[in-house]
C-alpha atoms as a PDB file:
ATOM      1  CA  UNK A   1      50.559 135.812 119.955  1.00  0.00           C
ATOM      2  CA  UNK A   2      52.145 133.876 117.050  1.00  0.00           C
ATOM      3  CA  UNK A   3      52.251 137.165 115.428  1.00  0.00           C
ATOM      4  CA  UNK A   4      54.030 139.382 117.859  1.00  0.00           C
ATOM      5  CA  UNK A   5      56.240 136.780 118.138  1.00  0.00           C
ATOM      6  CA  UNK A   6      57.085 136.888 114.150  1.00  0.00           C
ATOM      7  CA  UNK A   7      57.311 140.599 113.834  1.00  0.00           C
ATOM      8  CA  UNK A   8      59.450 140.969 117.257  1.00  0.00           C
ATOM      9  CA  UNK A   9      62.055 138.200 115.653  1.00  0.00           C
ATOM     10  CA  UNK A  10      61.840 140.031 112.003  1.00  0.00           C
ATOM     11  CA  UNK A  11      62.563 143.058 114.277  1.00  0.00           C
ATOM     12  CA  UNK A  12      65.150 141.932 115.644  1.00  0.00           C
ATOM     13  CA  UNK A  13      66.957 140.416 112.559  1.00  0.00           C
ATOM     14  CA  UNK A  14      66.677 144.172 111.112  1.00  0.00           C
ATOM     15  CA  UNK A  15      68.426 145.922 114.027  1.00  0.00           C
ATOM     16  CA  UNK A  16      71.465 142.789 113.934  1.00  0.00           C
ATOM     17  CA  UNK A  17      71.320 143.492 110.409  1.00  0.00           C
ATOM     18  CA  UNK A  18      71.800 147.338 110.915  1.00  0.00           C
ATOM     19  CA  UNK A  19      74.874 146.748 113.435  1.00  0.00           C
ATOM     20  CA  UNK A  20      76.347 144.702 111.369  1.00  0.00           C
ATOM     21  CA  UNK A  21      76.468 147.787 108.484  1.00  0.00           C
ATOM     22  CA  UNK A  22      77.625 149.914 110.954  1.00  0.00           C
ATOM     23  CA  UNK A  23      80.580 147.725 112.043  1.00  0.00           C
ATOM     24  CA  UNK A  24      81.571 147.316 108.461  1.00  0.00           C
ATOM     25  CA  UNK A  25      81.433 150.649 107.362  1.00  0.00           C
ATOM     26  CA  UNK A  26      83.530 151.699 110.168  1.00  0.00           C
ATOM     27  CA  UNK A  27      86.114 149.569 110.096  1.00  0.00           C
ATOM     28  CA  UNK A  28      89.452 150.616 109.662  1.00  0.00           C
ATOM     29  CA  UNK A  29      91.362 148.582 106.099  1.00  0.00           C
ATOM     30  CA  UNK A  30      92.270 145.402 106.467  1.00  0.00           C
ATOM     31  CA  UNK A  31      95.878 144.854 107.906  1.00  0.00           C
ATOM     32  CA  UNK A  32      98.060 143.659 105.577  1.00  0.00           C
ATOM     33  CA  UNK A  33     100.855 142.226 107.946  1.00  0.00           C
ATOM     34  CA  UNK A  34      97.804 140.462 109.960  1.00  0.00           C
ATOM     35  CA  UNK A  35      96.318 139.040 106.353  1.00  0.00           C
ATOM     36  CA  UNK A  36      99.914 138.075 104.822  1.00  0.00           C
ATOM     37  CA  UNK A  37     100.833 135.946 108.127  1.00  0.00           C
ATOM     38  CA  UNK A  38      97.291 134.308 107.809  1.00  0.00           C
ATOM     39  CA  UNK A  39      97.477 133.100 104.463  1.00  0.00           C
ATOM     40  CA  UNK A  40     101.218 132.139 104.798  1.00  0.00           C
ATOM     41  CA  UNK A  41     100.042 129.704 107.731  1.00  0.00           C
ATOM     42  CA  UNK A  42      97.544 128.646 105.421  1.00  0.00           C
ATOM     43  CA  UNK A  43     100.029 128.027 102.645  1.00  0.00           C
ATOM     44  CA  UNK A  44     102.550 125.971 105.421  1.00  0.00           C
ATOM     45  CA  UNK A  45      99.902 123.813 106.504  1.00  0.00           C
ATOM     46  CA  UNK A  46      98.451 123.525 102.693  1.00  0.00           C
ATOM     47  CA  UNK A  47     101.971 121.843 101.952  1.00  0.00           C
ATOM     48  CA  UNK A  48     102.345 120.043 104.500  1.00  0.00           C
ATOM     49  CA  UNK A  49      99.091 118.650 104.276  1.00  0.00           C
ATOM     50  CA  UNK A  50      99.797 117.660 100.511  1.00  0.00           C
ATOM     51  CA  UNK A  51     102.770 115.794 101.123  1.00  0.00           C
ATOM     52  CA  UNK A  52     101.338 113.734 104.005  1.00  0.00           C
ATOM     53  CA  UNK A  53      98.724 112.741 101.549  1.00  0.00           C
ATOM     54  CA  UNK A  54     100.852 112.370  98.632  1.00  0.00           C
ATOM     55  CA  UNK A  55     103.138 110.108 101.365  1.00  0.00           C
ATOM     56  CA  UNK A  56     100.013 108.174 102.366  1.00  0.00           C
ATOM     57  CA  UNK A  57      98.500 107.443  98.488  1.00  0.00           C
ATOM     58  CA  UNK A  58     101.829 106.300  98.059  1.00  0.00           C
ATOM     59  CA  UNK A  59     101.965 103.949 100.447  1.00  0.00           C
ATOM     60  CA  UNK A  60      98.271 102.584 100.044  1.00  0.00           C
ATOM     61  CA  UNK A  61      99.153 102.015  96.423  1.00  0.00           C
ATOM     62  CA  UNK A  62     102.632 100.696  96.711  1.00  0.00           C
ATOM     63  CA  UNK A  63     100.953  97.857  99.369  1.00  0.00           C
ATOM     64  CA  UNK A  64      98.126  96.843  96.767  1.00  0.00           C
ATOM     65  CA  UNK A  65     100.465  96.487  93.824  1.00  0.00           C
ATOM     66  CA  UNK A  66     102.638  94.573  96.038  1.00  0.00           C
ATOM     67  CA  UNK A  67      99.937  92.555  96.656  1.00  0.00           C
ATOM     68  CA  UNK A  68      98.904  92.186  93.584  1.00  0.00           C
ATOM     69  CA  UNK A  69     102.465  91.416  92.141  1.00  0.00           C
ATOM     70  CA  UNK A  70     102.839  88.435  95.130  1.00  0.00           C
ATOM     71  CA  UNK A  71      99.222  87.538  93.946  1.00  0.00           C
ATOM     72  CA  UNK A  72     100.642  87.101  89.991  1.00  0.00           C
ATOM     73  CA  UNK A  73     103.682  85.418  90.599  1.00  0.00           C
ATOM     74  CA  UNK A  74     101.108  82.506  92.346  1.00  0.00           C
ATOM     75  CA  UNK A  75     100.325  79.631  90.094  1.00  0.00           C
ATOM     76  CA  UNK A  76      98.163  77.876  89.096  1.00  0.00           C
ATOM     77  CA  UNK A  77      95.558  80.677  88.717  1.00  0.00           C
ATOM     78  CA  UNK A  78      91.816  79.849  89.696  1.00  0.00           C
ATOM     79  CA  UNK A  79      88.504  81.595  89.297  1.00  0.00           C
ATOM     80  CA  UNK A  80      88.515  82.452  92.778  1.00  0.00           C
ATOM     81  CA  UNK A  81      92.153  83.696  92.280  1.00  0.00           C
ATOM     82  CA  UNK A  82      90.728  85.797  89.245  1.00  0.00           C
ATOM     83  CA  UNK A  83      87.823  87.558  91.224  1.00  0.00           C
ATOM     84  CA  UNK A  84      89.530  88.365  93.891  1.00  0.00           C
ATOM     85  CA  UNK A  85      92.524  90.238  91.457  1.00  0.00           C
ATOM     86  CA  UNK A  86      89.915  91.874  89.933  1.00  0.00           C
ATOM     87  CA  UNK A  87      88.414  92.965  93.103  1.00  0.00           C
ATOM     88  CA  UNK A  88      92.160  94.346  94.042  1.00  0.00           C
ATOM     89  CA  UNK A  89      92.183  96.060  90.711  1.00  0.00           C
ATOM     90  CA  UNK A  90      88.892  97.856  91.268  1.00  0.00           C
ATOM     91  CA  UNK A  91      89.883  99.174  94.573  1.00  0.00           C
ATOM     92  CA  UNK A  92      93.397  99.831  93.729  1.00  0.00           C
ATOM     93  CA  UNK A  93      91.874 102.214  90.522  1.00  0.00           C
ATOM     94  CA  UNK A  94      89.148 103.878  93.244  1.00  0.00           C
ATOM     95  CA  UNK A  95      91.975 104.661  95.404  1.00  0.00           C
ATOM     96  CA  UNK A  96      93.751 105.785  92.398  1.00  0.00           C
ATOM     97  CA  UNK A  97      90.696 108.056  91.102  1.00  0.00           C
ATOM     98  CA  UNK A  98      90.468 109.178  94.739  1.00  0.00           C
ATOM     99  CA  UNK A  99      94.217 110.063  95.255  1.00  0.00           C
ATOM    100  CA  UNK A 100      93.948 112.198  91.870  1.00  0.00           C
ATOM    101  CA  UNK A 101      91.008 114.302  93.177  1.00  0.00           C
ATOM    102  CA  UNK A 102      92.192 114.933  96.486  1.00  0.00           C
ATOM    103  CA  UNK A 103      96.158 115.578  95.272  1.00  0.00           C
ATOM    104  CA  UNK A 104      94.079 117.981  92.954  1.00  0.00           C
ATOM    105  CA  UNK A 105      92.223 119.594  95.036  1.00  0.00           C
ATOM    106  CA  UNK A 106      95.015 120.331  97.889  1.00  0.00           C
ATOM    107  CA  UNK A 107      97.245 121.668  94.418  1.00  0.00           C
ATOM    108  CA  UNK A 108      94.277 124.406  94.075  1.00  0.00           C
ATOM    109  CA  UNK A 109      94.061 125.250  97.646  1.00  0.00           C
ATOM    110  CA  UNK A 110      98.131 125.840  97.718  1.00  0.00           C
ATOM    111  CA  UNK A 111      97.715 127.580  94.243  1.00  0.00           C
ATOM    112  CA  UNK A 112      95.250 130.236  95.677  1.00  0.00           C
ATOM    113  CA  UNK A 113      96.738 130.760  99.337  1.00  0.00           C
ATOM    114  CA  UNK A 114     100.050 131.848  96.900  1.00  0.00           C
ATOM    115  CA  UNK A 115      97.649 133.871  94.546  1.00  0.00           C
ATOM    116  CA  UNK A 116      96.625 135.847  97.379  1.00  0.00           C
ATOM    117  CA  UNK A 117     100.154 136.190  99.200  1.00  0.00           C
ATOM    118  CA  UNK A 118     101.052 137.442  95.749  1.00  0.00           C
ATOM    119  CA  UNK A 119      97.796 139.924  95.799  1.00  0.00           C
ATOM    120  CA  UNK A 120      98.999 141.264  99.170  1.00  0.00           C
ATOM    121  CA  UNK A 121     103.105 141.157  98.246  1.00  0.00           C
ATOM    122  CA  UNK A 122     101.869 143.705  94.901  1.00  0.00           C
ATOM    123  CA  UNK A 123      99.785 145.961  96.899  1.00  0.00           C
ATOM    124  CA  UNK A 124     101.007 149.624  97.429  1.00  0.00           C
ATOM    125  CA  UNK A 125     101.107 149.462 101.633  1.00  0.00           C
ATOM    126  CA  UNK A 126     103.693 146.736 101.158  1.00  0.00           C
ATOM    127  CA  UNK A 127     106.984 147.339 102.056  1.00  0.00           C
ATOM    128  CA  UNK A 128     108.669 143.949 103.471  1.00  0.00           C
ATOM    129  CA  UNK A 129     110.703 141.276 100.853  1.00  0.00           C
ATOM    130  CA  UNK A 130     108.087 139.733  98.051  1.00  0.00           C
ATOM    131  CA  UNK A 131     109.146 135.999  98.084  1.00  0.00           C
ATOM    132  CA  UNK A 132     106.372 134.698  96.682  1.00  0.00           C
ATOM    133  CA  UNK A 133     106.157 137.351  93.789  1.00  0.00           C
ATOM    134  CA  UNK A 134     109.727 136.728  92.520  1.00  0.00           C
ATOM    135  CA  UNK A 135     109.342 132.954  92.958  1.00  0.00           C
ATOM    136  CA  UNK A 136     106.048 133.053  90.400  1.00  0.00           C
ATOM    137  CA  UNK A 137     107.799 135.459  88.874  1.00  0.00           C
ATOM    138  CA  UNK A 138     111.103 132.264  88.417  1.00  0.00           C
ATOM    139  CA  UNK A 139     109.154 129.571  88.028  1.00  0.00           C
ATOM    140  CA  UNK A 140     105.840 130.520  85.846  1.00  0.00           C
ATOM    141  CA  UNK A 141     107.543 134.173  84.018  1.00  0.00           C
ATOM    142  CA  UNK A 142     110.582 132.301  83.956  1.00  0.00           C
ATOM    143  CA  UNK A 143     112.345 135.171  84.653  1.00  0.00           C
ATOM    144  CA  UNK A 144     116.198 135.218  86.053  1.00  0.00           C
ATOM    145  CA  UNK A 145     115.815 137.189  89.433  1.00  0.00           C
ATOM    146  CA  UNK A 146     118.753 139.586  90.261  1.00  0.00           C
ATOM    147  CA  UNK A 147     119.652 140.808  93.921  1.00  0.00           C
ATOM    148  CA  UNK A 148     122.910 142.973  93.171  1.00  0.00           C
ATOM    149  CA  UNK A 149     123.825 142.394  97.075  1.00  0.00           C
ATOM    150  CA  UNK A 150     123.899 138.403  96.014  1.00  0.00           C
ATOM    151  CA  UNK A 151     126.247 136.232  94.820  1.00  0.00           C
ATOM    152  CA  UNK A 152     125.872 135.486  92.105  1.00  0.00           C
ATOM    153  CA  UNK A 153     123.762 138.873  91.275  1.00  0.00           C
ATOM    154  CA  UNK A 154     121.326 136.591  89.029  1.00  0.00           C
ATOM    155  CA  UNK A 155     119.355 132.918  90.022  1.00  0.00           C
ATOM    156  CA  UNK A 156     118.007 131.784  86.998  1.00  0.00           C
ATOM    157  CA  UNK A 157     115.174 129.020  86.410  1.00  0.00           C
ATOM    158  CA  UNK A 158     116.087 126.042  86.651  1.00  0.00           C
ATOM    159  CA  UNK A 159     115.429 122.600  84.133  1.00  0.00           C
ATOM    160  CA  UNK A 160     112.793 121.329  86.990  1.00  0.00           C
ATOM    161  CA  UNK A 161     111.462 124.788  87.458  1.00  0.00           C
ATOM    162  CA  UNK A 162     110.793 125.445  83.448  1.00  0.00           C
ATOM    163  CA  UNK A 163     108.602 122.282  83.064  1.00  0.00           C
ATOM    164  CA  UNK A 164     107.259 122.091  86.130  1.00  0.00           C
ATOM    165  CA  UNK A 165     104.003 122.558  85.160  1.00  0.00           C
ATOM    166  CA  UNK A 166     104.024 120.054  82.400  1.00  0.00           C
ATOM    167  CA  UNK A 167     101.344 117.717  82.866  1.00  0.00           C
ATOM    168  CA  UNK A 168     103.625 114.597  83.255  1.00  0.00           C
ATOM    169  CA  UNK A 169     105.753 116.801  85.981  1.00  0.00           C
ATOM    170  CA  UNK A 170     102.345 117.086  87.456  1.00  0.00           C
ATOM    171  CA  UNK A 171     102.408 114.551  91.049  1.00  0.00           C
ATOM    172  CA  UNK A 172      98.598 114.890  90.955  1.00  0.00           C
ATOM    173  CA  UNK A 173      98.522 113.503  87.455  1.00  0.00           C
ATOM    174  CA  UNK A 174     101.458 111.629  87.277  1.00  0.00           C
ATOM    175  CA  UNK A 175     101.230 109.405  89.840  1.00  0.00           C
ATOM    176  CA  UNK A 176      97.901 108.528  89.687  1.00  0.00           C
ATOM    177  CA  UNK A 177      97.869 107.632  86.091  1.00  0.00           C
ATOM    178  CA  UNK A 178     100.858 105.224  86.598  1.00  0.00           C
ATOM    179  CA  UNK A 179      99.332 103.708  89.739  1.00  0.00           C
ATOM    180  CA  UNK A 180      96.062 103.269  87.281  1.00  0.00           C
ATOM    181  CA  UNK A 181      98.022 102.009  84.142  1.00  0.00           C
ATOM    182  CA  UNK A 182      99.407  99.384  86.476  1.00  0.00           C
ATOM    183  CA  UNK A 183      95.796  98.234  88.097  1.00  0.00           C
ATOM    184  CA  UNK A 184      94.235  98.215  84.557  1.00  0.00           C
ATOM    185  CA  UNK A 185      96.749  96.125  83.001  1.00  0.00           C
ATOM    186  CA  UNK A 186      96.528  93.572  85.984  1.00  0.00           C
ATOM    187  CA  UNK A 187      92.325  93.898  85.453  1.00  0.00           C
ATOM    188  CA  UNK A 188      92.596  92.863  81.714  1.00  0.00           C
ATOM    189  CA  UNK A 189      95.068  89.948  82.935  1.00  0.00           C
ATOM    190  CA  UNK A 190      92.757  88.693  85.553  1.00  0.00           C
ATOM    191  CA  UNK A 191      89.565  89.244  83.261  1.00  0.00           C
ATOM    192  CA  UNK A 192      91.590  86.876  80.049  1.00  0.00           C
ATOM    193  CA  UNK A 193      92.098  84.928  82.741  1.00  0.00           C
ATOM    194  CA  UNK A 194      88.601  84.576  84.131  1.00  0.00           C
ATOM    195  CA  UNK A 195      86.700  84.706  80.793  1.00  0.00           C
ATOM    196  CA  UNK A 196      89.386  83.176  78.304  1.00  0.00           C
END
């Protein structure tokens, strides 16, 4: 019995198998319109997602280095005092560590939905406005963009948009590493102060 059973259910798979080939293989291309209206909802909700997060690593930080700052300008300073700064410091650099990976992350996400917006924007069917070919086209080419019906004709790149991709013009980099710089100068002050 065990046996029918098996070869019945491998059957099976085979035939879902062979419907599924058939489906593909006679489906008509992929609609652009459908596609670009997909990924752009994708790329909306990418951003906004980003800049909750960025909102809410901003606040979580700001609050411990607030605490931490209230915590310093306490005196006299104890070993209890000490551990629990360092303890602060640890978390505050985990959170920091953790807002750098996820800001990252997000960055790549947004980067690709506008990769393939661009993919679908260069391909021959498409015949509607290419905003988010002539913005890579501003701000990574650093090309002027002209529109003769405009005014002016030309938009050229702008200071923030030439250097935006610096790695200190980076929010995913930036802000962590100053968050960080300030929670590992407060753990060396609370470590002299628990060891020295």
């Amino acid at each position: 019995m065990p046996k029918v059973l098996g070869r019945a259910w491998r059957n099976l798979g085979r035939r879902k198998d062979r419907v599924k080939l058939m489906q593909q293989s006679s489906s008509p291309a992929p609609d652009l319109e459908r596609s670009y209206e997909d990924f752009l909802h994708l790329w909306t909700s990418g951003i906004r997602d980003y800049h909750s997060l960025l909102s809410g690593c901003l606040t979580a930080n700001s609050n411990f280095v607030a605490a931490i700052g209230f915590l310093l300008g306490r005196e006299p300073a104890t070993k209890v005092f000490s551990i629990f700064l360092s303890t602060l410091c640890i978390f505050g650099i985990l959170i920091t560590l953790q807002m750098a990976i996820v800001l990252g992350r997000f960055d790549a996400q947004n980067a690709f939905w506008e990769w393939r917006l661009r993919a679908i924007e260069r391909s021959p069917g498409w015949s509607r406005l290419t905003p988010f070919e002539g913005f890579f086209s501003l701000k990574d080419k650093k090309h002027a963009l002209s529109d003769p019906h405009n005014i002016p004709a030309t938009f050229h790149p702008s200071w923030p948009l030439r250097v935006h991709r610096q790695w200190w013009a980076h929010r995913a980099v930036s802000f962590p590493l100053f968050f960080g710089i300030i929670y590992g100068m407060a753990l060396v002050w609370s470590m002299a102060q628990l060891f020295g």
